[in-house]
C-alpha atoms as a PDB file:
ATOM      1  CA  UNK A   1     -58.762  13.138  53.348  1.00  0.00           C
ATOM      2  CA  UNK A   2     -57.587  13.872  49.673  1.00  0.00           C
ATOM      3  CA  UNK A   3     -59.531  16.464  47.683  1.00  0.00           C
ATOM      4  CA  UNK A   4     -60.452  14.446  44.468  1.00  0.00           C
ATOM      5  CA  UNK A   5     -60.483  17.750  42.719  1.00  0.00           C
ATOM      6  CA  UNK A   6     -57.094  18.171  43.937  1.00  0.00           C
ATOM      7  CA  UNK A   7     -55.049  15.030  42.119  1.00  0.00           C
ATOM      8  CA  UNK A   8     -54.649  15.151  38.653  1.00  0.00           C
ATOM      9  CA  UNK A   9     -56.467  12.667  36.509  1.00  0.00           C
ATOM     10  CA  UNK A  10     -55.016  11.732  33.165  1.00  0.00           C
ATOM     11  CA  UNK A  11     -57.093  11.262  30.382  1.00  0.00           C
ATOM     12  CA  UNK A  12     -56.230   7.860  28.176  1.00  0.00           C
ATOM     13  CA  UNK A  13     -54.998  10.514  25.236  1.00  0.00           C
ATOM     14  CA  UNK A  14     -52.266  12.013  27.912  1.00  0.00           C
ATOM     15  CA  UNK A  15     -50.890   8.635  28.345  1.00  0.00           C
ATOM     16  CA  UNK A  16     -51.003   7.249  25.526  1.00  0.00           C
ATOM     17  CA  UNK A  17     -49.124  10.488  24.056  1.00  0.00           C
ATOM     18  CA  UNK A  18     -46.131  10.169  26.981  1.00  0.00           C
ATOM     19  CA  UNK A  19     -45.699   6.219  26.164  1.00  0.00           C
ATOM     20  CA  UNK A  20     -45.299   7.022  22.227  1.00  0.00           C
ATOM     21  CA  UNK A  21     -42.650  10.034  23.495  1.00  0.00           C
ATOM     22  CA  UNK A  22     -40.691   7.342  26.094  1.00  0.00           C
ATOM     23  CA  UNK A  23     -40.721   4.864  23.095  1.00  0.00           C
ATOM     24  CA  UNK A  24     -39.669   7.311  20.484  1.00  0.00           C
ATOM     25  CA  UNK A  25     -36.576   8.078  23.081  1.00  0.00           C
ATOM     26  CA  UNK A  26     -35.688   4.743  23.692  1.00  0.00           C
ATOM     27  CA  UNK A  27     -35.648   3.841  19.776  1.00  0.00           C
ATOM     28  CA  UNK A  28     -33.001   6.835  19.253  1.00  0.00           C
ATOM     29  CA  UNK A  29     -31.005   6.005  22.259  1.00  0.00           C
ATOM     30  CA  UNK A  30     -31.041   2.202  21.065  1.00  0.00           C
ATOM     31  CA  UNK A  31     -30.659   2.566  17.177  1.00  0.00           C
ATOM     32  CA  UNK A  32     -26.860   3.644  17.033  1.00  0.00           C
ATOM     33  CA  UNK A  33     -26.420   0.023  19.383  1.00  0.00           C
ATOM     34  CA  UNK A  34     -28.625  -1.585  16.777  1.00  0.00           C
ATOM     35  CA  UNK A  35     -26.916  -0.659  14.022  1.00  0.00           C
ATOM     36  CA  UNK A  36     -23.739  -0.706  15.385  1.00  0.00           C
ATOM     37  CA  UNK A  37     -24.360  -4.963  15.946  1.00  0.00           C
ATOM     38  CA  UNK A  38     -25.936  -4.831  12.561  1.00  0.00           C
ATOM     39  CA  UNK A  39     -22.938  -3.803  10.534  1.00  0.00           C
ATOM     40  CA  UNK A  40     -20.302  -5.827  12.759  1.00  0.00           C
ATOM     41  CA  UNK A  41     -22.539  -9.536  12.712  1.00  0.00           C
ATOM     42  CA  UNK A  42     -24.910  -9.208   9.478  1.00  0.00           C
ATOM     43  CA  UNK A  43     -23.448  -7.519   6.791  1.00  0.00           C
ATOM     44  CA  UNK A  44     -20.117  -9.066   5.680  1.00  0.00           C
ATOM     45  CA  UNK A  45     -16.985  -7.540   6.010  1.00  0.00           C
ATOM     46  CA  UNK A  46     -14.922  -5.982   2.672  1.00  0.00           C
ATOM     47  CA  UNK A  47     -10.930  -8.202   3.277  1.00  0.00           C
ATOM     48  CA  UNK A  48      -8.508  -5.789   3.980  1.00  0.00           C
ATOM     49  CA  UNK A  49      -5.188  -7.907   2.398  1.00  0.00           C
ATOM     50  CA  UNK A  50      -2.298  -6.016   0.318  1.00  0.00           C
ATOM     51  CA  UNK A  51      -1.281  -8.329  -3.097  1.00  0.00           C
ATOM     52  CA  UNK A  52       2.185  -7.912  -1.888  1.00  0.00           C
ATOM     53  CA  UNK A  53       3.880 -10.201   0.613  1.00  0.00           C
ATOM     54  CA  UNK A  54       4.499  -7.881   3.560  1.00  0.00           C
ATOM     55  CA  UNK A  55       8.320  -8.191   4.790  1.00  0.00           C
ATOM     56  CA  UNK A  56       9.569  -8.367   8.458  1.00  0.00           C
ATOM     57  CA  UNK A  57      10.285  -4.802   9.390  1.00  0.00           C
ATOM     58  CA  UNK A  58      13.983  -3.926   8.285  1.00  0.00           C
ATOM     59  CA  UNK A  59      16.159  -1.634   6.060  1.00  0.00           C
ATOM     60  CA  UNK A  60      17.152  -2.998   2.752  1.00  0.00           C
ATOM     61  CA  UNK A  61      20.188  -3.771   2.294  1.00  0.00           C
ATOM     62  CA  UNK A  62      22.556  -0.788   1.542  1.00  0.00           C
ATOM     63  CA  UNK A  63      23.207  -1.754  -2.565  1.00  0.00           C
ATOM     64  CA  UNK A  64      25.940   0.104  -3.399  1.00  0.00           C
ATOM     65  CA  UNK A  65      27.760   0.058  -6.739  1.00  0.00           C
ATOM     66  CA  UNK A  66      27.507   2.135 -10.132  1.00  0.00           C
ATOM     67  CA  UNK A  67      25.158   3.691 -12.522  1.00  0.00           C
ATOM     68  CA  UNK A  68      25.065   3.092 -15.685  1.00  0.00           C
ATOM     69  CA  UNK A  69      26.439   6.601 -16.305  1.00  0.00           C
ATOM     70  CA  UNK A  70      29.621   6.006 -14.466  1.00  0.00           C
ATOM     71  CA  UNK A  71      28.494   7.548 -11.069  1.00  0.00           C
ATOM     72  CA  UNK A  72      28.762   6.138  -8.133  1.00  0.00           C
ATOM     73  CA  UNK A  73      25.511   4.521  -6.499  1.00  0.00           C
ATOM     74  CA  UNK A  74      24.138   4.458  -2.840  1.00  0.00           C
ATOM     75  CA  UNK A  75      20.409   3.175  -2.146  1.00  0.00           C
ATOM     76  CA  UNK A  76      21.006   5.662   0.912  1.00  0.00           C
ATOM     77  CA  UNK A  77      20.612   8.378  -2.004  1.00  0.00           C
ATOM     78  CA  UNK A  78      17.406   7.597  -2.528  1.00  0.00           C
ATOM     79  CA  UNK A  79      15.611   7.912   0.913  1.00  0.00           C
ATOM     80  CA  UNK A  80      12.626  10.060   1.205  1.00  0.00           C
ATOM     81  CA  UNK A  81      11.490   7.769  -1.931  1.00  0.00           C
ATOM     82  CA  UNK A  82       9.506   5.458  -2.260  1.00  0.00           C
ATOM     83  CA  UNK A  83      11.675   2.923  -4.277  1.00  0.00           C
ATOM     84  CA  UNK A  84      10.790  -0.072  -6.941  1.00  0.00           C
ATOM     85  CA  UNK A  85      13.338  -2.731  -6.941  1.00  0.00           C
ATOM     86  CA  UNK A  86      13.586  -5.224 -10.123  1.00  0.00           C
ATOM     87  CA  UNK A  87      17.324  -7.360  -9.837  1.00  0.00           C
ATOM     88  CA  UNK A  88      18.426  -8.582 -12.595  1.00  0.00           C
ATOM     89  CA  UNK A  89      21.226 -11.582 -12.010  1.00  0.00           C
ATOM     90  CA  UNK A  90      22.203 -11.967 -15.890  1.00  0.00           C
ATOM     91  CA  UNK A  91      20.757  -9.843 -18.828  1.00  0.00           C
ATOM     92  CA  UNK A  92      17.884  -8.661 -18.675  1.00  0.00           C
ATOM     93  CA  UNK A  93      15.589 -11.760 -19.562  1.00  0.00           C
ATOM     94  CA  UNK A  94      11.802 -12.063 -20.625  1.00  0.00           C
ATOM     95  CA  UNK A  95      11.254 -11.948 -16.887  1.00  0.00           C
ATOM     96  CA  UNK A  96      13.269  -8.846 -15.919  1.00  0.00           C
ATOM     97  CA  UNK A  97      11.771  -7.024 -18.710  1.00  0.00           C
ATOM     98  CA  UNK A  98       8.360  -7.548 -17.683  1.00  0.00           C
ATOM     99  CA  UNK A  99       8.980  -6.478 -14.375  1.00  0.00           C
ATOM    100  CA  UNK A 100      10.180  -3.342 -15.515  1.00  0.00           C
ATOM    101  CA  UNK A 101       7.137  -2.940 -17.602  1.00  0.00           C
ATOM    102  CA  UNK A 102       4.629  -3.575 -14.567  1.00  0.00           C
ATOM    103  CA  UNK A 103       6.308  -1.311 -12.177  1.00  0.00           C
ATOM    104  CA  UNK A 104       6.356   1.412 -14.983  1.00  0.00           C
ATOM    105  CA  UNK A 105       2.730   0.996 -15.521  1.00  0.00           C
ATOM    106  CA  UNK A 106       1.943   1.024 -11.274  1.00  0.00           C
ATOM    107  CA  UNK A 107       3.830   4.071 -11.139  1.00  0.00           C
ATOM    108  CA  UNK A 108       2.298   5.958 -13.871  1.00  0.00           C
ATOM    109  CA  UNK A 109      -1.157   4.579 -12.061  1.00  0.00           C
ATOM    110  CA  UNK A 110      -0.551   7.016  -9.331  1.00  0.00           C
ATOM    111  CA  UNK A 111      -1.052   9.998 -11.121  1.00  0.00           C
ATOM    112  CA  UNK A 112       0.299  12.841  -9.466  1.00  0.00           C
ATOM    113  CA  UNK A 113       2.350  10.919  -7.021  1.00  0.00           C
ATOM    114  CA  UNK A 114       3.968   9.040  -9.625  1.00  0.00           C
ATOM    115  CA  UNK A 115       7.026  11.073  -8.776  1.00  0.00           C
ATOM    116  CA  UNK A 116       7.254   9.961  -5.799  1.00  0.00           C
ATOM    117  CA  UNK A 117       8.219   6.799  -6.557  1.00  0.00           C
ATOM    118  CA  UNK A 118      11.734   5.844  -7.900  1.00  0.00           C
ATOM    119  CA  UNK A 119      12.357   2.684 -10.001  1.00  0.00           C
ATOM    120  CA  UNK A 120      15.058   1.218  -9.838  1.00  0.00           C
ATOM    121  CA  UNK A 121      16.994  -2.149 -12.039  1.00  0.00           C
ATOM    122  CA  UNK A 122      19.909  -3.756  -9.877  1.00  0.00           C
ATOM    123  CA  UNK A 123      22.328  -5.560 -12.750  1.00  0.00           C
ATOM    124  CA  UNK A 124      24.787  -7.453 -11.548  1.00  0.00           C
ATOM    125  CA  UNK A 125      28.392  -6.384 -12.649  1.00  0.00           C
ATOM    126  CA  UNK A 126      29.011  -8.079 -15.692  1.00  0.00           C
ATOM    127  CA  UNK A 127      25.096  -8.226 -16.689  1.00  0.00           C
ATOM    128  CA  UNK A 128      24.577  -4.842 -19.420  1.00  0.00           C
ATOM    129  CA  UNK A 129      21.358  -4.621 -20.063  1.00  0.00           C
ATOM    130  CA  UNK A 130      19.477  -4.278 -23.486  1.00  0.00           C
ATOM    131  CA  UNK A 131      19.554  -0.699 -24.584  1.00  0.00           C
ATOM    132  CA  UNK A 132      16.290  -1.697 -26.407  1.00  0.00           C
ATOM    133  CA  UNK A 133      14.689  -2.564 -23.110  1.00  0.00           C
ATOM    134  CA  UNK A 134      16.150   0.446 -21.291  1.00  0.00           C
ATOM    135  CA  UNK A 135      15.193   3.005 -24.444  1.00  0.00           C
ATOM    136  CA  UNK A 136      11.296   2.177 -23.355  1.00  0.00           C
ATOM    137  CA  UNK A 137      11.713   2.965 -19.452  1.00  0.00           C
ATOM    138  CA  UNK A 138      13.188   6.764 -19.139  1.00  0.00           C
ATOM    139  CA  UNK A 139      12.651   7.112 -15.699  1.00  0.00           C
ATOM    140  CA  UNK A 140      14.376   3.827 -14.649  1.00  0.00           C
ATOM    141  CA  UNK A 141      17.888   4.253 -13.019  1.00  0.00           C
ATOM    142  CA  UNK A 142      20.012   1.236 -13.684  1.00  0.00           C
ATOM    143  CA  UNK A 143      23.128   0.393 -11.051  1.00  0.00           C
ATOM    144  CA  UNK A 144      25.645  -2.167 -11.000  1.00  0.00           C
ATOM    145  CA  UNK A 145      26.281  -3.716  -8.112  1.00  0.00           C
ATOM    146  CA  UNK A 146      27.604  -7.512  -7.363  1.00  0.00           C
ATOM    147  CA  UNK A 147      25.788 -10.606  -7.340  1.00  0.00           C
ATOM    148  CA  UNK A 148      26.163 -11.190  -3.745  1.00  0.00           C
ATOM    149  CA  UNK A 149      24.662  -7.958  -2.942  1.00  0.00           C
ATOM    150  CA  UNK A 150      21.925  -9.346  -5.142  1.00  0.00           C
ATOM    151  CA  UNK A 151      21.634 -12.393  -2.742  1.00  0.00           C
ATOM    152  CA  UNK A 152      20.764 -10.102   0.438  1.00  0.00           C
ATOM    153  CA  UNK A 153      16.997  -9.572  -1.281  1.00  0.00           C
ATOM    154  CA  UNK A 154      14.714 -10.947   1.093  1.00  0.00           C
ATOM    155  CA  UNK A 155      12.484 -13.006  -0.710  1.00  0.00           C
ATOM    156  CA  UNK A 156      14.478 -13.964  -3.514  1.00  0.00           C
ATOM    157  CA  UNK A 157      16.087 -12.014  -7.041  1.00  0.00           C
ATOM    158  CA  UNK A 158      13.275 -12.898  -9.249  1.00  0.00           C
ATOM    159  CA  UNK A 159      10.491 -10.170  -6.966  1.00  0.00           C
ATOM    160  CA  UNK A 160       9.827  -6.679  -7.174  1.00  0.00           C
ATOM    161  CA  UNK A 161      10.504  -4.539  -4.129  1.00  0.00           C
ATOM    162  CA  UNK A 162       8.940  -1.993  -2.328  1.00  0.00           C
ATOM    163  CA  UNK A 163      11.397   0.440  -0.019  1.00  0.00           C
ATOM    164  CA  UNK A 164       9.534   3.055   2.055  1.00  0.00           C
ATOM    165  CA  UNK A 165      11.694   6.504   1.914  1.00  0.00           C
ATOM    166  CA  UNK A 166      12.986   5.193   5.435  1.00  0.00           C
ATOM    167  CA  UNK A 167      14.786   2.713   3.688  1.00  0.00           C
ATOM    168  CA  UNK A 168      12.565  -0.305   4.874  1.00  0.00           C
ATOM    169  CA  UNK A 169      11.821  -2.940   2.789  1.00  0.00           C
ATOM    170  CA  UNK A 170       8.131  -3.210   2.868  1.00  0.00           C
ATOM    171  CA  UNK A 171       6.675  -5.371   0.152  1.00  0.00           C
ATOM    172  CA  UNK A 172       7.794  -7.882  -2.186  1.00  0.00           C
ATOM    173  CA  UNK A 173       5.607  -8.761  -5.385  1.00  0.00           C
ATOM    174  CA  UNK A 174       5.544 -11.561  -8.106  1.00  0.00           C
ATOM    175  CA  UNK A 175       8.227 -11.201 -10.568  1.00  0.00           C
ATOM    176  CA  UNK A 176       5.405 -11.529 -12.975  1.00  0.00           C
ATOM    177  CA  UNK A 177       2.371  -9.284 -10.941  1.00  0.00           C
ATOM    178  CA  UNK A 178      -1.252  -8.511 -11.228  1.00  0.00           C
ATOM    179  CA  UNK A 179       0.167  -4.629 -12.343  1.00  0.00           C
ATOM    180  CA  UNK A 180      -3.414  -3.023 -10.762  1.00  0.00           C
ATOM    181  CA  UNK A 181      -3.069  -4.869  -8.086  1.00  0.00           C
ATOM    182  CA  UNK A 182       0.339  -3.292  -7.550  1.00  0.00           C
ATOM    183  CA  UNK A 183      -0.569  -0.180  -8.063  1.00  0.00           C
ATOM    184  CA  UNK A 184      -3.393  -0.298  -5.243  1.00  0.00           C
ATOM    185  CA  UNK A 185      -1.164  -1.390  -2.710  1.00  0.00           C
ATOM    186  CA  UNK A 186       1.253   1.805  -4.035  1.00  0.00           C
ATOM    187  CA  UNK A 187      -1.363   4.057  -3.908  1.00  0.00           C
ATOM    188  CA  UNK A 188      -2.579   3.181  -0.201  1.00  0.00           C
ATOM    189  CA  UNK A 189       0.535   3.585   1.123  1.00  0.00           C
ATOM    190  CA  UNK A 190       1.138   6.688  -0.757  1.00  0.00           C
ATOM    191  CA  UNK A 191      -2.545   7.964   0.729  1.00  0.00           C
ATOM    192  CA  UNK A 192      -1.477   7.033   4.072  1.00  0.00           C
ATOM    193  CA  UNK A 193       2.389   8.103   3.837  1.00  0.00           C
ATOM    194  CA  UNK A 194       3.089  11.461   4.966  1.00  0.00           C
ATOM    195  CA  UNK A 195       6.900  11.143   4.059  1.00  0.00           C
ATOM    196  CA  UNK A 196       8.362  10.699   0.844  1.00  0.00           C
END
């Protein structure tokens, strides 16, 4: 026979005290799961979408042709930049000239990394652009190069480019873009770029 005084007897207090310890366990194991499901089903997601059309992986086409100083030009010679494109087919219409303006104004958005960009105004041969719209863009380097090199822009002449400093074309905007909007999509590949 078992000694009563031998087996421990729990007073209601002891148990009571382990249950509220075994639940207090299981609510810390379960409350990363919880919230986990929480965050994923209940609360709605923020859209993660760039403004710019994102192009089929692929290097630009190698423009090649003449600055406006005389020198010869190579979009080669600008890898390890991030490069703006604006073409301009004729003169440099309302169109081409507000192009230039919003991808001055997303560049200087980027602060400090604004030199890491490179803008950049394709003309075709016989187009000279108007030294009144060039006077207002001092960073801008303006080539020369023909119209059928013009034609090998993938979504058209009348976009702004994007060129990683691989030499990939990356995004293509609105001739005529939202210019914050461009700058955000600059600025998170910039963030997440550690080249160029």
């Amino acid at each position: 026979m078992t000694d009563p005084a031998a087996s421990p007897v729990r007073s209601p207090g002891a148990n009571r005290s382990g249950q509220r310890t075994l639940l207090i366990l299981a609510a810390v194991v379960m409350a990363p799961v919880a919230a986990s499901y929480l965050a994923y089903y209940v609360f709605p997601r923020e859209a993660r979408t760039n403004y710019g059309e994102l192009l089929a992986t692929g290097l630009a086409p190698e423009f090649a042709g003449t600055r406006a100083d005389g020198k010869p030009f190579a979009l080669s010679q600008l890898r390890g930049k991030w490069v703006l494109i604006v073409g301009a087919p004729g003169a440099c219409d309302a169109r081409c000239a507000s192009a230039l303006y919003a991808t001055r104004q997303a560049r200087t958005i980027q602060g400090r990394d604004m030199e890491r960009v490179q803008r950049v105004l394709l003309a075709t041969s016989d187009a000279v652009p108007d030294s009144a719209v060039i006077v207002g863009h001092p960073d801008l380097l303006v080539a020369h190069v023909s119209k059928e090199a013009l034609a090998g822009l993938a979504a058209g002449v009348d976009r702004i480019y994007l060129i990683d400093p691989l030499g990939n074309l990356v995004l293509a905007f609105p001739g005529d873009p939202d210019i914050g909007k461009v700058g955000k999509d600059i600025e998170r590949l910039l963030r997440a770029s550690r080249i160029g």
